[in-house]
PDB file of N, CA and C in Angstrom:
ATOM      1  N   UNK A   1       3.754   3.711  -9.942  1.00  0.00           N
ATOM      2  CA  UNK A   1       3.291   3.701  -8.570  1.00  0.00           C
ATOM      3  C   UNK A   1       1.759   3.699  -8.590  1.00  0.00           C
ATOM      4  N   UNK A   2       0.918   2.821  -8.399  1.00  0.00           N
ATOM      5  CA  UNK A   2      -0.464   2.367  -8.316  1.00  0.00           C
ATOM      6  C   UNK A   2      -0.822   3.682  -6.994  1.00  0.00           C
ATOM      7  N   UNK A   3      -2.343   3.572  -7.511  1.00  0.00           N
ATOM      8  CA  UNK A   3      -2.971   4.478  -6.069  1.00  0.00           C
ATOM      9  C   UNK A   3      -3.161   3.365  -5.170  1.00  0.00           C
ATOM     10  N   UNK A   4      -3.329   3.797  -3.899  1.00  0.00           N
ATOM     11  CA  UNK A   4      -3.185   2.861  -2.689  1.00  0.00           C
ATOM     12  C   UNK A   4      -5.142   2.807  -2.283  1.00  0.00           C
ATOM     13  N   UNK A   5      -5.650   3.640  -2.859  1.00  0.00           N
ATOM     14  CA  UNK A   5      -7.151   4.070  -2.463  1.00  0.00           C
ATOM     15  C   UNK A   5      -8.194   4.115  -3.484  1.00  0.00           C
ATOM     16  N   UNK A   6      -9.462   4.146  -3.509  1.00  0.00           N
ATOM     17  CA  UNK A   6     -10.433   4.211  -4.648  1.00  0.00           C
ATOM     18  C   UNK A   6     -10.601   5.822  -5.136  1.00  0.00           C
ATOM     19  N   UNK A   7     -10.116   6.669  -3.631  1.00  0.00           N
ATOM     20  CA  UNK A   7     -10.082   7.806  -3.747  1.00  0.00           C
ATOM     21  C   UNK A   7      -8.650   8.774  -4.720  1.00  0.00           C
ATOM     22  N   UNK A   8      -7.860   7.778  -4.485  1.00  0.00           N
ATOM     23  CA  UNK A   8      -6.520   8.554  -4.835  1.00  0.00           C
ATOM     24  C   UNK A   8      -6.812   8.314  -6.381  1.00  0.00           C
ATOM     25  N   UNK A   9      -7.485   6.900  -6.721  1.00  0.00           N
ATOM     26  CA  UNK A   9      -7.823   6.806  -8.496  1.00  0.00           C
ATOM     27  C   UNK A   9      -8.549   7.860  -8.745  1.00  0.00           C
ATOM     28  N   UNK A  10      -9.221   8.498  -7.827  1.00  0.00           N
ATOM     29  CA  UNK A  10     -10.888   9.332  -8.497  1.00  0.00           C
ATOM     30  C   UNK A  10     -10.151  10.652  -8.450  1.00  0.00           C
ATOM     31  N   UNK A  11      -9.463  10.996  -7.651  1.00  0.00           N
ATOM     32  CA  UNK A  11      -8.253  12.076  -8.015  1.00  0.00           C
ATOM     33  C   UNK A  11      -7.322  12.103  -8.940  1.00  0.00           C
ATOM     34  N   UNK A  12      -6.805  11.346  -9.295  1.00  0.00           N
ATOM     35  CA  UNK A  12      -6.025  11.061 -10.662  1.00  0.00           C
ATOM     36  C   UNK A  12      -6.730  11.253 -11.754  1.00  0.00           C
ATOM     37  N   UNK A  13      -8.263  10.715 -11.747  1.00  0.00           N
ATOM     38  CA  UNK A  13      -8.685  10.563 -12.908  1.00  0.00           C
ATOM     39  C   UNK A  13      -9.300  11.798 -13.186  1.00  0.00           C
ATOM     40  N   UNK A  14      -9.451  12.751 -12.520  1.00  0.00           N
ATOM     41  CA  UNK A  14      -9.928  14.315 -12.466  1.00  0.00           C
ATOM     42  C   UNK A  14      -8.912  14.890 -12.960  1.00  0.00           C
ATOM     43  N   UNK A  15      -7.491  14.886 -12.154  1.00  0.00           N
ATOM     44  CA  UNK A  15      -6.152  15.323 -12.942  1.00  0.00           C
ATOM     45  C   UNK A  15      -6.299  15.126 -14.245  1.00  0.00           C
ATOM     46  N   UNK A  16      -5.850  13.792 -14.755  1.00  0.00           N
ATOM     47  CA  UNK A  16      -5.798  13.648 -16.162  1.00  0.00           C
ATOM     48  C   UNK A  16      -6.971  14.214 -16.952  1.00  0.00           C
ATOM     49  N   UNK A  17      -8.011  14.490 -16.695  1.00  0.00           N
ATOM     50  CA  UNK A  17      -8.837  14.894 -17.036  1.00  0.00           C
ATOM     51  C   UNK A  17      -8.805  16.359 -17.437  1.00  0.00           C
ATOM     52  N   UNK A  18      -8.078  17.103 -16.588  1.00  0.00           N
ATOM     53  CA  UNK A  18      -7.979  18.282 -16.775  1.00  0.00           C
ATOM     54  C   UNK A  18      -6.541  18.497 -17.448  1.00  0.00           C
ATOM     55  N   UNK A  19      -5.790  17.528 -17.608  1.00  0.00           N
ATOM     56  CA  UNK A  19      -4.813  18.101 -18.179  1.00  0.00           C
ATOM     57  C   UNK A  19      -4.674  17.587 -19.677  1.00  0.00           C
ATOM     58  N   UNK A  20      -5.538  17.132 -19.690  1.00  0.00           N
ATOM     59  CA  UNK A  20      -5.864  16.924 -21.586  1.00  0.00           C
ATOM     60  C   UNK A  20      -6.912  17.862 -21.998  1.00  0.00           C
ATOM     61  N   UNK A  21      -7.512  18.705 -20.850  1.00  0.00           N
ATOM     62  CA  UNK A  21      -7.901  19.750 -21.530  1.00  0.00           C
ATOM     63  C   UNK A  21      -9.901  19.508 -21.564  1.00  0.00           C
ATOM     64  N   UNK A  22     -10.146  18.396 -21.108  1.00  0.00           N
ATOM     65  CA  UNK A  22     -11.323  17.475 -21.234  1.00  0.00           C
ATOM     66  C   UNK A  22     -12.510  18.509 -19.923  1.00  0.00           C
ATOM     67  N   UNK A  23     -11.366  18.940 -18.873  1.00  0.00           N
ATOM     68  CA  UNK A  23     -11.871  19.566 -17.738  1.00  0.00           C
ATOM     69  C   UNK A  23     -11.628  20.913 -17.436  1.00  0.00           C
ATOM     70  N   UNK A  24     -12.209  21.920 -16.811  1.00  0.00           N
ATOM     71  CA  UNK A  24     -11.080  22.971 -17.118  1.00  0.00           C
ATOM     72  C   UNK A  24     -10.569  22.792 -15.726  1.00  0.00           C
ATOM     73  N   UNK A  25      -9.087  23.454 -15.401  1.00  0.00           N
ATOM     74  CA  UNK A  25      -8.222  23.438 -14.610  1.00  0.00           C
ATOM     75  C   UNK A  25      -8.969  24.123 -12.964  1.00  0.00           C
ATOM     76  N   UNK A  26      -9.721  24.839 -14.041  1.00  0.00           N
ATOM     77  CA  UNK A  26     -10.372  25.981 -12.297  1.00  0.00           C
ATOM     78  C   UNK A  26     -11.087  25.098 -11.992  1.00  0.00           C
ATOM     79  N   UNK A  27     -11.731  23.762 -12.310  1.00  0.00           N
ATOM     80  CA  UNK A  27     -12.730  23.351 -11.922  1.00  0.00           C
ATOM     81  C   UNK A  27     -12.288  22.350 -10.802  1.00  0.00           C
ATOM     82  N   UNK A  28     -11.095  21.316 -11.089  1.00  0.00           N
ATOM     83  CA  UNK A  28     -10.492  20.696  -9.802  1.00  0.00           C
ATOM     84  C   UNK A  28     -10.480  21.338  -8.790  1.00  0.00           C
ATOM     85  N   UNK A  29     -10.045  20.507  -7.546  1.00  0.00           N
ATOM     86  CA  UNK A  29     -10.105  20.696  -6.571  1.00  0.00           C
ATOM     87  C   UNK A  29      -9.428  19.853  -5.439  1.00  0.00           C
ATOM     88  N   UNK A  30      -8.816  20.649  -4.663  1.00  0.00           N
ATOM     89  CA  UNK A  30      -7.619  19.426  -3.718  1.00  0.00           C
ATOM     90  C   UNK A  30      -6.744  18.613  -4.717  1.00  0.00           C
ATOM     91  N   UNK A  31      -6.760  17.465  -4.044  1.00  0.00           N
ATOM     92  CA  UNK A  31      -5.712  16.608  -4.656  1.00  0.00           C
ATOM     93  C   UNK A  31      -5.614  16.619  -6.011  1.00  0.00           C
ATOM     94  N   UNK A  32      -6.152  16.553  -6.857  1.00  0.00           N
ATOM     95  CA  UNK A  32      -6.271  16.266  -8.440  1.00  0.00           C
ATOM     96  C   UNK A  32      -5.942  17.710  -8.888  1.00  0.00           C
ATOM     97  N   UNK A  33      -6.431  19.013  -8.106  1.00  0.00           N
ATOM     98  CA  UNK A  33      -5.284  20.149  -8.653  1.00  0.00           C
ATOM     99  C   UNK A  33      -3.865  20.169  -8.345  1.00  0.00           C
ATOM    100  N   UNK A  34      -3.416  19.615  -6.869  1.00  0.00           N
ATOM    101  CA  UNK A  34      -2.134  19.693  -7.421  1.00  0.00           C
ATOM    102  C   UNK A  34      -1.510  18.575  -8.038  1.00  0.00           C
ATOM    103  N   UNK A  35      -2.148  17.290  -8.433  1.00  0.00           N
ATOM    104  CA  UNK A  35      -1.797  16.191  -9.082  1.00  0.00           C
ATOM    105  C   UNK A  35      -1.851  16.998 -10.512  1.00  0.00           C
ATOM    106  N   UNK A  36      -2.616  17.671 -11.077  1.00  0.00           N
ATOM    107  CA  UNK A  36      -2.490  18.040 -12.171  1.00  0.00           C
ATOM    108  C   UNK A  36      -0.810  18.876 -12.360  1.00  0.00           C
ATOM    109  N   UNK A  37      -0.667  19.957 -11.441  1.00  0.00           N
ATOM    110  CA  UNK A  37       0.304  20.943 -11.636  1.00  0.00           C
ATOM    111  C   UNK A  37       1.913  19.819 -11.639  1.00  0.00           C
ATOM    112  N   UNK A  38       1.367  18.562 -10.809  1.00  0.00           N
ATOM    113  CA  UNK A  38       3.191  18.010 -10.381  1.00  0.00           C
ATOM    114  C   UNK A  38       3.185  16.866 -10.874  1.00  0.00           C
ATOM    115  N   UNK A  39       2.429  15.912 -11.722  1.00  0.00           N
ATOM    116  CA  UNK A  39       2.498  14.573 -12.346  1.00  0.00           C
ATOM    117  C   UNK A  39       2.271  14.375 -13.922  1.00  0.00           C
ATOM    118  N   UNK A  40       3.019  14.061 -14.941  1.00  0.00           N
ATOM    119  CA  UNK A  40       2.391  13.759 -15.828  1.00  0.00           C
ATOM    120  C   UNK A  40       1.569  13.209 -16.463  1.00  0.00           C
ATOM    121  N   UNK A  41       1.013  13.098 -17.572  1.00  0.00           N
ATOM    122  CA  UNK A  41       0.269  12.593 -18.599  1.00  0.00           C
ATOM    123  C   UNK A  41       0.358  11.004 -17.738  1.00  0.00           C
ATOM    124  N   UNK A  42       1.420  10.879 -18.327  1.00  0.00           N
ATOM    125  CA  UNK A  42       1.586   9.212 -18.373  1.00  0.00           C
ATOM    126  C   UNK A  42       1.639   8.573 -16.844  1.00  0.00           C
ATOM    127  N   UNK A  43       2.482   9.504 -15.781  1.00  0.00           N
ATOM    128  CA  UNK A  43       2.341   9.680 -14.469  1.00  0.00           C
ATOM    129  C   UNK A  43       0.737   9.157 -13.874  1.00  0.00           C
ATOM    130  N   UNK A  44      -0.277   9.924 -14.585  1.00  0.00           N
ATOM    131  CA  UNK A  44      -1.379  10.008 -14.038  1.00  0.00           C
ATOM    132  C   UNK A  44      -2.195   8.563 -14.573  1.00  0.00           C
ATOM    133  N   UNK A  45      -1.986   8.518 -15.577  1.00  0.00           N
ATOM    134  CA  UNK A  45      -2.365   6.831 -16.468  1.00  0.00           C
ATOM    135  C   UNK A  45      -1.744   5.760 -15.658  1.00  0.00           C
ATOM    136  N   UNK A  46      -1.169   5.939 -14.865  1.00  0.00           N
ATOM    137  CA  UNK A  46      -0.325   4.603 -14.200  1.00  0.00           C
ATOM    138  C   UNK A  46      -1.090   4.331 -13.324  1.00  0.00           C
ATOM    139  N   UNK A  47      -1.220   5.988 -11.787  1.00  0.00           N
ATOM    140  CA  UNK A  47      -1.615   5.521 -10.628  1.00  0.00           C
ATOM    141  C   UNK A  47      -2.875   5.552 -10.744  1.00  0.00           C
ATOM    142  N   UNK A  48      -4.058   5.725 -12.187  1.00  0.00           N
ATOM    143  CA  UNK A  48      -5.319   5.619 -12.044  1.00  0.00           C
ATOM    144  C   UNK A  48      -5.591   4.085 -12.259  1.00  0.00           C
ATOM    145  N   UNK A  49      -4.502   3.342 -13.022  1.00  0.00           N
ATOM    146  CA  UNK A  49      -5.231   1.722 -13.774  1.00  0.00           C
ATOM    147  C   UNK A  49      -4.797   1.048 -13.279  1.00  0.00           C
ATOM    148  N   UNK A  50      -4.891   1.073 -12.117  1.00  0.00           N
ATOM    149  CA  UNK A  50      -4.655  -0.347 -10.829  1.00  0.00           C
ATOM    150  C   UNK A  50      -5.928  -0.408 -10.528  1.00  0.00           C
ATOM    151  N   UNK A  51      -6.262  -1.708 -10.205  1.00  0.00           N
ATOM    152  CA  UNK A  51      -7.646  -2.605 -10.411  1.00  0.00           C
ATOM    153  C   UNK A  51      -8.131  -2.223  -8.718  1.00  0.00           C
ATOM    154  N   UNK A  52      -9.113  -1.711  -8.511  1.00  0.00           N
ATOM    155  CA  UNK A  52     -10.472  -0.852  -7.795  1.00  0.00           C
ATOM    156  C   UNK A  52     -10.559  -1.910  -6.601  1.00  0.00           C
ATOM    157  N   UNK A  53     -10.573  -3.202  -7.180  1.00  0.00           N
ATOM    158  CA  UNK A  53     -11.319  -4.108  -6.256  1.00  0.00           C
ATOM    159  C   UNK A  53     -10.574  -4.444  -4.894  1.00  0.00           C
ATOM    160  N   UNK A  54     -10.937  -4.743  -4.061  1.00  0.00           N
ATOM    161  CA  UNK A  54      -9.961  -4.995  -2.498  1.00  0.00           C
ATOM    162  C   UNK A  54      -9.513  -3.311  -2.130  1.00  0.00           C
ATOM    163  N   UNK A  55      -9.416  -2.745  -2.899  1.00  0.00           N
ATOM    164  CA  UNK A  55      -8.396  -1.328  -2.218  1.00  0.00           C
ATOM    165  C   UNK A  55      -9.953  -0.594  -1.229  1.00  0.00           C
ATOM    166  N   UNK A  56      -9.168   0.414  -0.464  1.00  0.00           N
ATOM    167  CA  UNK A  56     -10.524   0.892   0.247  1.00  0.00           C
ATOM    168  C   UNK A  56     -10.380   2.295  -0.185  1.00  0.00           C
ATOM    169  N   UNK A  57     -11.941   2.680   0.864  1.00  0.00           N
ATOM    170  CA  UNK A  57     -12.274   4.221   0.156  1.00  0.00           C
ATOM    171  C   UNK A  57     -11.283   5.045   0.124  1.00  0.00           C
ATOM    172  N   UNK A  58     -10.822   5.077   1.321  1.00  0.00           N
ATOM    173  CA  UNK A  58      -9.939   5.934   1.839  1.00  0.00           C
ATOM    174  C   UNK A  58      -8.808   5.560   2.599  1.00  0.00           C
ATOM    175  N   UNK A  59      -7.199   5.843   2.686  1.00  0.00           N
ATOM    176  CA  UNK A  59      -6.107   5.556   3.435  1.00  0.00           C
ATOM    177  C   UNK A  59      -5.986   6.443   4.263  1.00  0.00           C
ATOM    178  N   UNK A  60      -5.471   6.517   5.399  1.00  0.00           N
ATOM    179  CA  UNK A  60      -5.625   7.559   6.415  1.00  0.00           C
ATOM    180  C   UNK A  60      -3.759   7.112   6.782  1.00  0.00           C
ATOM    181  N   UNK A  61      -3.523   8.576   6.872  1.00  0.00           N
ATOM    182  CA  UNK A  61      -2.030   8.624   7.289  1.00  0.00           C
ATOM    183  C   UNK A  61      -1.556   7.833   8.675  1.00  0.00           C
TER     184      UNK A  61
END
């Protein structure tokens, strides 16, 4: 499942970040902490490497 936003990648990529240990966990914040606690490794590698370009900053519900 690709991120739909430039934002939802920059949250993912904070997750994964912290869950290889690269970040510490207290340091996230919002989305990318609980993306860390409920998505995996590989989970998080998916919806960050969908290509940036055309998507927008932000999706609004």
């Amino acid at each position: 499942m690709p991120a739909k936003s430039k934002a939802q990648q920059k949250a993912a990529g904070a997750a994964l970040s912290g869950k290889r240990g690269e970040t510490p966990k207290s340091a996230l914040k919002g989305a990318s902490k609980q993306m860390v606690e409920s998505m995996s490794e590989k989970q998080l590698e998916e919806f960050m490497a969908a290509k940036t370009k055309g998507k927008p900053e932000h999706v609004r519900k």
